[in-house]
Protein backbone atom coordinates (compact mmCIF):
# COMPACT_ATOMS: atom_id res chain seq x y z
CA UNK A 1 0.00 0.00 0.00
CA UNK A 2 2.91 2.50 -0.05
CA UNK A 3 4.28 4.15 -3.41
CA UNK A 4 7.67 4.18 -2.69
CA UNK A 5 8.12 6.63 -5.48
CA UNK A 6 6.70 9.25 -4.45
CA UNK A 7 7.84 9.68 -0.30
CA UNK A 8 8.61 13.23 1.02
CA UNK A 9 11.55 14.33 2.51
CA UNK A 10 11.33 13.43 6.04
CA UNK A 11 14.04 15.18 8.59
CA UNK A 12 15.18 17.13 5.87
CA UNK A 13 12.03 19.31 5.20
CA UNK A 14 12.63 22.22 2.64
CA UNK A 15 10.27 24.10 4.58
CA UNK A 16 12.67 24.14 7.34
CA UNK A 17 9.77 22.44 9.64
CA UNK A 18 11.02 20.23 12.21
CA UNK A 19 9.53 16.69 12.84
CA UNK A 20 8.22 17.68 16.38
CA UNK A 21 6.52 20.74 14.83
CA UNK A 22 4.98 18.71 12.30
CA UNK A 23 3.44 16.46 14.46
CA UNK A 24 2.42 19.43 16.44
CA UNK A 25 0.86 21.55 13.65
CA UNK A 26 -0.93 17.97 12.51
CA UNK A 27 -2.71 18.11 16.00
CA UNK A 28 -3.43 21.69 15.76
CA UNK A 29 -5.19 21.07 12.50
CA UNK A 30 -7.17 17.56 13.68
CA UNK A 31 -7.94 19.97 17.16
CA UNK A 32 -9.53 23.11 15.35
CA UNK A 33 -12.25 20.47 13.01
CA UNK A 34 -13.70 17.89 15.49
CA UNK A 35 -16.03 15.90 14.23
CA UNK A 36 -18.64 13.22 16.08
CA UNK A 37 -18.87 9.62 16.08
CA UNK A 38 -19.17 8.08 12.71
CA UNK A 39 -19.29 11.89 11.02
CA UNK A 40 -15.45 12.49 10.46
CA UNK A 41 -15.82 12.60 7.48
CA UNK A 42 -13.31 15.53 6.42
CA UNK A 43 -11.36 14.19 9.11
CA UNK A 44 -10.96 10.86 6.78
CA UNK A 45 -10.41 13.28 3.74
CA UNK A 46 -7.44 14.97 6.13
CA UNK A 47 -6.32 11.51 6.80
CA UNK A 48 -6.03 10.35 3.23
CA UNK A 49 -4.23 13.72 2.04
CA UNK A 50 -1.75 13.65 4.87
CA UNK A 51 -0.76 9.50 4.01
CA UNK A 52 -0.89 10.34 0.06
CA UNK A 53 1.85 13.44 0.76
CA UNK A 54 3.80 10.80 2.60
CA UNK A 55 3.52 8.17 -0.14
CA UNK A 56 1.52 5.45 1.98
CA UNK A 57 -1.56 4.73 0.67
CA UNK A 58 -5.14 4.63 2.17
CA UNK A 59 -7.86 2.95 1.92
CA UNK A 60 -11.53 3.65 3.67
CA UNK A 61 -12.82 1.29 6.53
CA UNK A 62 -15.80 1.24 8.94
CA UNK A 63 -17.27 4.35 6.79
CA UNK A 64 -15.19 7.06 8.43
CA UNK A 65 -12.20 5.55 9.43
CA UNK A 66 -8.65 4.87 7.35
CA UNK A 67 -6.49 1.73 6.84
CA UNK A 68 -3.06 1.63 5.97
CA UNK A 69 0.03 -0.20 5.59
CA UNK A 70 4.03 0.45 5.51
CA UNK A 71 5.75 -2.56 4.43
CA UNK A 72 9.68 -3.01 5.13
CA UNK A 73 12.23 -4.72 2.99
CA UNK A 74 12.20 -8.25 4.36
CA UNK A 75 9.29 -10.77 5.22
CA UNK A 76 8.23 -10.69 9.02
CA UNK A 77 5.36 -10.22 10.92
CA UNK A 78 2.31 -7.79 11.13
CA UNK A 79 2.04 -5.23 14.12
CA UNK A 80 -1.14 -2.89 14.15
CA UNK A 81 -1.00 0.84 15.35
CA UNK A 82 -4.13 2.06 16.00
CA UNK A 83 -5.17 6.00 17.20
CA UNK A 84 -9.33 7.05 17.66
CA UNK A 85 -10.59 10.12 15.00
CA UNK A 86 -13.63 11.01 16.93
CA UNK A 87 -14.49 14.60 18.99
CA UNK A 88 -17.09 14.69 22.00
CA UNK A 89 -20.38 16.62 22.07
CA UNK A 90 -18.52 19.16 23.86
CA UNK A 91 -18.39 23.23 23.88
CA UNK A 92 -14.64 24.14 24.09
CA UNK A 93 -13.80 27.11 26.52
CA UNK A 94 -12.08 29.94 25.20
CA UNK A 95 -8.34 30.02 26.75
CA UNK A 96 -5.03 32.02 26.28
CA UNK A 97 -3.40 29.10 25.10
CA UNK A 98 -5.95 27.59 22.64
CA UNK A 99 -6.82 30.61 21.04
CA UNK A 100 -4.85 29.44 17.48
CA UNK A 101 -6.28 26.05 17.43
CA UNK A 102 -9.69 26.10 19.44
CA UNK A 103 -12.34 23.97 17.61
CA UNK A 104 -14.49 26.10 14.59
CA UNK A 105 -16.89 23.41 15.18
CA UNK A 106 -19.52 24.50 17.25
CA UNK A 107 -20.46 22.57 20.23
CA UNK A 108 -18.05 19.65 19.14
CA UNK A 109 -14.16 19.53 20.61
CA UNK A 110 -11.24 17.05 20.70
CA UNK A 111 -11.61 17.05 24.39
CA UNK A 112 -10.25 13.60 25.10
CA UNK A 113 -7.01 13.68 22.61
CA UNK A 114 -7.69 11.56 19.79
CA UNK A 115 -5.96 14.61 18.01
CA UNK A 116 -3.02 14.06 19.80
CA UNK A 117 -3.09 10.58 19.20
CA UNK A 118 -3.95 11.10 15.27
CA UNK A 119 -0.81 13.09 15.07
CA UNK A 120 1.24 10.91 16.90
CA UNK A 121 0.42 8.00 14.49
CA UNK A 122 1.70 10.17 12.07
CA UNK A 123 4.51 10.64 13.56
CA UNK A 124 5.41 7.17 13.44
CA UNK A 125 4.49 6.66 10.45
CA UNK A 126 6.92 9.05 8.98
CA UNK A 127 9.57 7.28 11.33
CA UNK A 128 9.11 4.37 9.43
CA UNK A 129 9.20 6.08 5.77
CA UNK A 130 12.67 7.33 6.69
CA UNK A 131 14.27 3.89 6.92
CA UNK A 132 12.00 1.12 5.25
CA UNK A 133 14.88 -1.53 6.17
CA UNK A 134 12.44 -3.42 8.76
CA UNK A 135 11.08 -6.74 8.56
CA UNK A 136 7.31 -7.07 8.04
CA UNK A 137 4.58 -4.96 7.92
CA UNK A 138 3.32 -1.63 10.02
CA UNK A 139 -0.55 -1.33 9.54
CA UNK A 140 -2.16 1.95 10.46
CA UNK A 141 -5.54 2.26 11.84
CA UNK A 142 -7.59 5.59 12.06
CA UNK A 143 -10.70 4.27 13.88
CA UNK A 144 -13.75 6.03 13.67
CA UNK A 145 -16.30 6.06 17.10
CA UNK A 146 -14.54 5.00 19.75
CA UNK A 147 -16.28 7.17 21.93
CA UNK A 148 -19.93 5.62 21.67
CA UNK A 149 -20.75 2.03 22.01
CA UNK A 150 -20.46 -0.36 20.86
CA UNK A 151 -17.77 1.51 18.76
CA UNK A 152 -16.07 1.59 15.94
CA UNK A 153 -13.49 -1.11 16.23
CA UNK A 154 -16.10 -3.81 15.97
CA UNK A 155 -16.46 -2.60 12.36
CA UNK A 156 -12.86 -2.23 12.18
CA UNK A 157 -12.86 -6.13 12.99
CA UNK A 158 -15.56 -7.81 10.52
CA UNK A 159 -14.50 -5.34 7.60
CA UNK A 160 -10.70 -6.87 8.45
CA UNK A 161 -9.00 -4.37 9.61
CA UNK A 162 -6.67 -7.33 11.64
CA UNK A 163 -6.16 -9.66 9.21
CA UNK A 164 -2.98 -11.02 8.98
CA UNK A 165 -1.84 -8.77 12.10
CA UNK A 166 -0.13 -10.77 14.67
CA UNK A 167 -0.13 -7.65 17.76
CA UNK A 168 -1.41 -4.04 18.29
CA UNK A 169 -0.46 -1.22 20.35
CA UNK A 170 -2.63 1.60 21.06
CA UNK A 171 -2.01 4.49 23.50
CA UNK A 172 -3.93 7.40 25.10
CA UNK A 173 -3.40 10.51 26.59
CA UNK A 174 -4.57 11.33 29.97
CA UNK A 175 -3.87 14.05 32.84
CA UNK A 176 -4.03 11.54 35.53
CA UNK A 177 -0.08 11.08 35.52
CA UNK A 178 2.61 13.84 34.97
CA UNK A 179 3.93 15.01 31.38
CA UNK A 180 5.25 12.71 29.41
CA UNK A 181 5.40 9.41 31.64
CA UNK A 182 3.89 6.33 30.49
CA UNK A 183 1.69 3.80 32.34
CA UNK A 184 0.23 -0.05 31.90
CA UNK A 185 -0.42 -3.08 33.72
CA UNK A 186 -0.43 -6.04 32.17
CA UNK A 187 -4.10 -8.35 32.69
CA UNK A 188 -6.97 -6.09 33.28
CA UNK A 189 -6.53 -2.63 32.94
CA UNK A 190 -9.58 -0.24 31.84
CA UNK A 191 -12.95 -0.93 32.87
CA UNK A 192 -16.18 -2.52 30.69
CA UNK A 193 -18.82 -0.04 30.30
CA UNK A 194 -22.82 -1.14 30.69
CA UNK A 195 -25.50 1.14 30.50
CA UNK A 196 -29.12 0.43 32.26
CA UNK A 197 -32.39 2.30 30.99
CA UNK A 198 -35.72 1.77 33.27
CA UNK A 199 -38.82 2.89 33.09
CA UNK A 200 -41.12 2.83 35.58
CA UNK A 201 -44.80 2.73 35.30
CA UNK A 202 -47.27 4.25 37.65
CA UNK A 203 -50.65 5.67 37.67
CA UNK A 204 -50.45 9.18 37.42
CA UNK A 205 -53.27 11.83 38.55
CA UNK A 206 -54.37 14.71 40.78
CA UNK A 207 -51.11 14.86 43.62
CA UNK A 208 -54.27 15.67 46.49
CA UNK A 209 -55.45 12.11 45.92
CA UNK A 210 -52.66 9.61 46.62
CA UNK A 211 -54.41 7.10 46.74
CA UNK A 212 -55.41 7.15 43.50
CA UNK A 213 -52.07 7.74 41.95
CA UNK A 214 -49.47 5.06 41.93
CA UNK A 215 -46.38 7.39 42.09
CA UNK A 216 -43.47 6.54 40.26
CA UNK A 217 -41.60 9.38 41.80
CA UNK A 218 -41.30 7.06 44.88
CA UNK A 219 -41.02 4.12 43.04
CA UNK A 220 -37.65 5.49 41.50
CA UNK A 221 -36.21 7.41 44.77
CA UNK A 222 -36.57 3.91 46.12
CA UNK A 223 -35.42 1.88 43.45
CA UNK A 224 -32.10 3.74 43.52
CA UNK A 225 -31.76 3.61 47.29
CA UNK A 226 -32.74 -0.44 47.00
CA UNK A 227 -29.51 -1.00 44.59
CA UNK A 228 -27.06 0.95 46.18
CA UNK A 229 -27.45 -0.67 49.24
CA UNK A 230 -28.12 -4.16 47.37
CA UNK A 231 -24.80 -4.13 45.46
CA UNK A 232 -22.89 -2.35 48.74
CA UNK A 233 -24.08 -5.63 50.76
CA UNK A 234 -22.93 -8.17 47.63
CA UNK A 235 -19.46 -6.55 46.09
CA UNK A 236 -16.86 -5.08 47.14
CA UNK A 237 -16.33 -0.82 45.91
CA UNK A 238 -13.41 -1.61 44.11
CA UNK A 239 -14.80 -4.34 41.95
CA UNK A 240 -17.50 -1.62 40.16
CA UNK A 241 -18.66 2.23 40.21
CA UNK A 242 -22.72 2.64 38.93
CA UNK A 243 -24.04 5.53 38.64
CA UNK A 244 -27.37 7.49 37.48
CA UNK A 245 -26.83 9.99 34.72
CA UNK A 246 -30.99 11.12 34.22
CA UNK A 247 -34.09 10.53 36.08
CA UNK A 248 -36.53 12.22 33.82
CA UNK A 249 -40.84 12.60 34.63
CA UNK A 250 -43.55 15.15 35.25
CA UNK A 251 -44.40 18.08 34.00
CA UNK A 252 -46.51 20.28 36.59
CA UNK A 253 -46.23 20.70 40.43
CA UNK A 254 -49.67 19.22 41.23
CA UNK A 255 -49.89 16.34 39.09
CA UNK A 256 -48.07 12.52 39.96
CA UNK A 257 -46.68 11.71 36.48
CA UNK A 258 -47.29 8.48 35.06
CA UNK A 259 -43.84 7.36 34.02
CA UNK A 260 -40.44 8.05 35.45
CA UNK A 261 -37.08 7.55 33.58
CA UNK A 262 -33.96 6.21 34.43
CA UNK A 263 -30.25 6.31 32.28
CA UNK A 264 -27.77 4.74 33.95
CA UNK A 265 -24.65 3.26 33.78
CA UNK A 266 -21.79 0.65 35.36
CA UNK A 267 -18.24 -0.57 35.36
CA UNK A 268 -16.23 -3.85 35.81
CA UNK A 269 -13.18 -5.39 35.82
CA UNK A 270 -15.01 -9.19 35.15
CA UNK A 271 -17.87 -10.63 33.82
CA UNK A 272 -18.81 -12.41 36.73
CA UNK A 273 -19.50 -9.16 38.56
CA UNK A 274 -21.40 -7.68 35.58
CA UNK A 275 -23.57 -10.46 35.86
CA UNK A 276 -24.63 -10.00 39.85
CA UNK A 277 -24.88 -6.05 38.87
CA UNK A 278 -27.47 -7.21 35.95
CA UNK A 279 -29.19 -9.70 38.67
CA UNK A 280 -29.42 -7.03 41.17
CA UNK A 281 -31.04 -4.33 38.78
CA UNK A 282 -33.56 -6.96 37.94
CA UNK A 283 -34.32 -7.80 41.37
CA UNK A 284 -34.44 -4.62 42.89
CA UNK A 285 -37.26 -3.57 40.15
CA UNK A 286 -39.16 -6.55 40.95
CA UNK A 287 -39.19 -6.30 44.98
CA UNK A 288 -40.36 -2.33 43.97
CA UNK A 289 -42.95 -3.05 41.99
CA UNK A 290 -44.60 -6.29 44.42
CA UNK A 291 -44.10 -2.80 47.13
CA UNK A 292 -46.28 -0.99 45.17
CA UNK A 293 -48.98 -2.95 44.13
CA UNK A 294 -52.61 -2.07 45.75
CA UNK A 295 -54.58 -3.39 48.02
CA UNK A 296 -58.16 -2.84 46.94
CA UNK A 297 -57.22 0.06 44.80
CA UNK A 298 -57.16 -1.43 41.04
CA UNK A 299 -54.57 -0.33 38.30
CA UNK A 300 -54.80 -2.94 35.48
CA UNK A 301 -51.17 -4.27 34.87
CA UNK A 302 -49.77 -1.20 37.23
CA UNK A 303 -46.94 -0.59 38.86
CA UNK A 304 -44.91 -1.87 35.90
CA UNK A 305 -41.51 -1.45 34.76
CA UNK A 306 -39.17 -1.71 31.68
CA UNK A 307 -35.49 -2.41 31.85
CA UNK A 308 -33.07 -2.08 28.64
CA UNK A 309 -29.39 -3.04 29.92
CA UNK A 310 -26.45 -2.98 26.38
CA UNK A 311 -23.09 -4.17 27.57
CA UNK A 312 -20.98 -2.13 25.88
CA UNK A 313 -16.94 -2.29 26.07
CA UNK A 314 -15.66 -5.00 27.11
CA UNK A 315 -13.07 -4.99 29.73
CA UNK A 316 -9.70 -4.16 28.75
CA UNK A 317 -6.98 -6.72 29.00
CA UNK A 318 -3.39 -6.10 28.20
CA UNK A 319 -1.59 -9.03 27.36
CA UNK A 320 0.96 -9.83 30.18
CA UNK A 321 3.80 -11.17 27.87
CA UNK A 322 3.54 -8.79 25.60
CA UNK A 323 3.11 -5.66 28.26
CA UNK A 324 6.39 -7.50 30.52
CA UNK A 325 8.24 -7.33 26.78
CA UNK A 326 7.06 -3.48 26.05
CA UNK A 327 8.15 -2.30 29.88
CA UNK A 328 12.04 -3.88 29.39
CA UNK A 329 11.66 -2.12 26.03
CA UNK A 330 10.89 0.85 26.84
CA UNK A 331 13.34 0.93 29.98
CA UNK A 332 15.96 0.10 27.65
CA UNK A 333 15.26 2.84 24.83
CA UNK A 334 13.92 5.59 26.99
CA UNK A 335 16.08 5.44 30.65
CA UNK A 336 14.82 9.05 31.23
CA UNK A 337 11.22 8.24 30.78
CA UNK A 338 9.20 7.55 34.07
CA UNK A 339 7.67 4.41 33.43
CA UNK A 340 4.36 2.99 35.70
CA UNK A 341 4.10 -0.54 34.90
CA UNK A 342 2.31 -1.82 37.45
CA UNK A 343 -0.71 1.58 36.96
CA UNK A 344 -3.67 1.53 38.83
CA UNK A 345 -6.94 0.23 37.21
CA UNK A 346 -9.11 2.51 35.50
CA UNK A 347 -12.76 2.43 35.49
CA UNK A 348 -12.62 4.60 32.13
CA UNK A 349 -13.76 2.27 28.80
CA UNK A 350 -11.92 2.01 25.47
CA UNK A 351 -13.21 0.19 22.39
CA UNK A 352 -9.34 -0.82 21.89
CA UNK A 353 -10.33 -3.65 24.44
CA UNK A 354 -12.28 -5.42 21.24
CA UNK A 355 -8.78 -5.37 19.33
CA UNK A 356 -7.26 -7.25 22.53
CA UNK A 357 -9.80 -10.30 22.24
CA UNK A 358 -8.33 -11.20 18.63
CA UNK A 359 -4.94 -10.36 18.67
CA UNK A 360 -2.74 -9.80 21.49
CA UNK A 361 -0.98 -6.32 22.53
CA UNK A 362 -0.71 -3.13 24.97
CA UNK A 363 -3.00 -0.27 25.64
CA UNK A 364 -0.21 2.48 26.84
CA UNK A 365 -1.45 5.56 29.03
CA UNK A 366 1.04 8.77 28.08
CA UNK A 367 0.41 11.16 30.60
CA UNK A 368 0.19 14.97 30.04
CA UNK A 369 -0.89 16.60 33.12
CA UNK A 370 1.56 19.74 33.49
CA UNK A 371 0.76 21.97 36.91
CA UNK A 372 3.62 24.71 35.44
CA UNK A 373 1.28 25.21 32.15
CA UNK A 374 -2.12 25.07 33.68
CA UNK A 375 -2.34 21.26 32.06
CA UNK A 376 -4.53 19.93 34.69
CA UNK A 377 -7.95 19.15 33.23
CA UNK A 378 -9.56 15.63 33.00
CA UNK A 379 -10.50 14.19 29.72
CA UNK A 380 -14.06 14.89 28.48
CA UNK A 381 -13.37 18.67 30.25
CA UNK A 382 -14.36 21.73 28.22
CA UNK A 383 -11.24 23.05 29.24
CA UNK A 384 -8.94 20.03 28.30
CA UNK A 385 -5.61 20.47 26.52
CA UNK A 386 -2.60 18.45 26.01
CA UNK A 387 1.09 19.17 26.96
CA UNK A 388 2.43 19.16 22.63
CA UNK A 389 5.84 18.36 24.17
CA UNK A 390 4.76 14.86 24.67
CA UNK A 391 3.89 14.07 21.01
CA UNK A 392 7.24 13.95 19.71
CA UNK A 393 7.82 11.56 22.40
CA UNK A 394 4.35 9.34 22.02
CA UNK A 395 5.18 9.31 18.20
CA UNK A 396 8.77 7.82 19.05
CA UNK A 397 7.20 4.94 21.50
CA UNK A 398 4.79 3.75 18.85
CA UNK A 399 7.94 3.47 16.15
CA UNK A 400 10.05 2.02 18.90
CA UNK A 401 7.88 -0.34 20.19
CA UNK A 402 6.60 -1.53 16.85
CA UNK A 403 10.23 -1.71 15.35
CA UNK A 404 11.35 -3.99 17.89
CA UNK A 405 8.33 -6.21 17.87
CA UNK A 406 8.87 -6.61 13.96
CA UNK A 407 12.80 -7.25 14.62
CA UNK A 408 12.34 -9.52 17.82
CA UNK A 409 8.68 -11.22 17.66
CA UNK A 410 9.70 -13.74 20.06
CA UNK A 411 10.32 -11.71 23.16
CA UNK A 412 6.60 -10.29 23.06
CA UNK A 413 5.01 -13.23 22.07
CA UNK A 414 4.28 -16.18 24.26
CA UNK A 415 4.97 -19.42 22.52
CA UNK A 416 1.07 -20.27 22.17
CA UNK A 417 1.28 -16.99 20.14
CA UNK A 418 4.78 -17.08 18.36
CA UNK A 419 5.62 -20.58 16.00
CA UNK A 420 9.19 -19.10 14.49
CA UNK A 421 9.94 -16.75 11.59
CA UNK A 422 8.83 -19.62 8.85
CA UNK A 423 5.44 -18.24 9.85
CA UNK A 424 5.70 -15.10 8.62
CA UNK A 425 7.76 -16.76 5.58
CA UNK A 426 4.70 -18.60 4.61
CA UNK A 427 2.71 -15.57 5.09
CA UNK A 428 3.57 -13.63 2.27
């Protein structure tokens, strides 16, 4: 897929632009024209025009994302890179700093740095164009919808997007760790994300008669009350968080409403505890609505209830091999870099976790929270921003960390996984 032809100048651009401000000005670009889930669609077209100046060549996947491949010299394996294209339904806040690059894009903003990681990919990218004396095969993935379930890497997957790939990396940016460190655990690492949607039915009417309302008000204060307490007395806090997002009913003071709504929403580290969180919901509804039946007061088929609960991301699960193989690496390449490799778990969610289940790999946090520049704001913030110094450096990790796997496929690899170079031989 590259056109070896017709590759730029790399370090030695005539413009006199450094690679670092390249990768920079890339992120600037991708940050000022956010686009939402499954609607980046001049975010593909900026995609396509920045692989065709470097003489890779692109092809569409999952209707807004980009595929791509740099092949090296020699036969060898397949490593994936992947990055996320996708803004939030955010309004960014005007700042000193952002004032060149905040979004045009009304309500919409990169506020969770998939621009960052778009330009880092780059980055690596043209890393690899330099020197094209590697084994294998580099494929590039510019996923579409990562940020709503059940996101775009599913798509990536059936329209095969990992054929023939043998590992992935992927790697975010968050403020919850200092500029420019790195961290990862191997085994569980990011959360699975559920969401739960109830509705519960009453008998609405006049709010001086009571008794002839069946008030799902109540029925909803207590519901909530009934599976906190539930699921405090059954698991233990750091095995889940749930929380509810709306509770939406009524229209006038005097009136019980007929229906409340509830959006909610959950996250585990294991199935097993999804599935006493989905038992619990499910039981708590039914003990409310046997509380609120009537005696000698009768509501056809009332209290009732609906539940809708969509298990979305799956829980995130870094391969240990691999991860053990990518923290000698990286000690070994980068000795200034703080390196966490033993992170906390996150209850955050990331449609990378799909990629995991079919190949194995690493899902790398790069930090960028930077007190001195005012670099403090969680992802999903209106007032988010990323540290640019760490590109440069996220850019160099990918090509580092991909290089080496293509070179050494062995050391990241468990031997369930790795069968000798013949298998890449007979591969292409």
């Amino acid at each position: 897929m590259c056109r070896r032809s017709e590759v730029i100048s790399l370090r030695d651009d005539p413009s006199g632009e450094s690679l670092e401000s390249w990768i920079i000005r890339l992120r600037r670009e991708f940050h000022k024209y956010p686009e939402l889930s499954f609607k980046e669609y001049e975010t593909q077209k900026r995609i396509l025009k920045i692989l065709g100046e470097l003489g890779i060549e692109g092809r569409k996947i999952a209707d807004t994302g980009v595929l791509a491949s740099i092949r090296g010299t020699m036969s060898g394996p397949c490593i994936a890179l992947r990055t996320d294209t996708d803004g939030l339904q955010v309004q960014e806040e005007p700042a000193e700093r952002n004032r060149e690059y905040i979004s045009r894009t009304e309500g919409v903003m990169h506020a969770c740095g998939h621009d960052g990681h778009m330009a880092m990919l780059f980055g690596a990218a043209r890393m690899f164009m330099e020197n094209r004396e590697f084994p294998g095969e580099v494929r590039l993935i510019f996923q579409p919808a990562e940020e709503i379930p059940p996101g775009g890497s599913e798509r990536v997957i059936a329209e095969g997007g990992l054929e023939g790939v043998d590992a992935i990396i992927g790697m975010h940016i968050f403020t919850n760790h200092e500029s420019g460190s790195v961290g990862f655990r191997p085994g569980p690492f990011m959360a699975s994300t559920n969401r739960f949607e109830v509705i519960l039915k009453g008998k609405g009417g006049h709010i001086s008669l009571p008794a002839k309302c069946i008030d799902p008000v109540r029925m909803a204060v207590d519901f909530i009350n009934s599976l906190n307490s539930a699921l405090e007395e059954r698991l233990d806090k750091e095995k889940y968080v749930l929380g509810v997002g709306r509770i939406q009913g009524g229209a006038q003071f005097n009136r019980t409403p007929d229906n409340v709504g509830i959006l909610g929403s959950y996250r585990t580290f294991d199935s097993e505890t999804t599935d006493i969180i989905d038992a619990t919901i499910k039981e708590c509804l039914e003990k409310i609505k046997q509380e609120y039946l009537k005696h000698g007061e009768e509501f056809s088929g009332l209290p009732d209830y609906e539940l809708d609960i969509l298990h979305g991301y799956p829980v995130l699960v870094n391969d240990p091999f691999f991860t053990e193989a990518v923290n000698l690496k990286l000690h070994e390449s980068f000795p200034e870099l703080t390196v966490y490799p033993e992170i906390e778990k996150t209850f955050a969610a990331e449609d990378f976790a799909s990629y995991l289940q079919v190949v194995p790999g690493v899902f790398i946090s790069l930090g960028t929270r930077n007190q001195k520049k005012g670099i403090v704001e969680i992802n999903h913030s209106c007032a988010f921003d990323i540290d640019e110094e760490i590109l440069l450096k996220g850019s160099e990790i990918f090509h580092t960390l991909s290089l080496d796997f293509l070179k050494h496929p062995e050391k990241y690899l468990s031997l369930q996984k790795y069968h000798g170079p013949q298998e890449y031989i007979e591969k292409t």
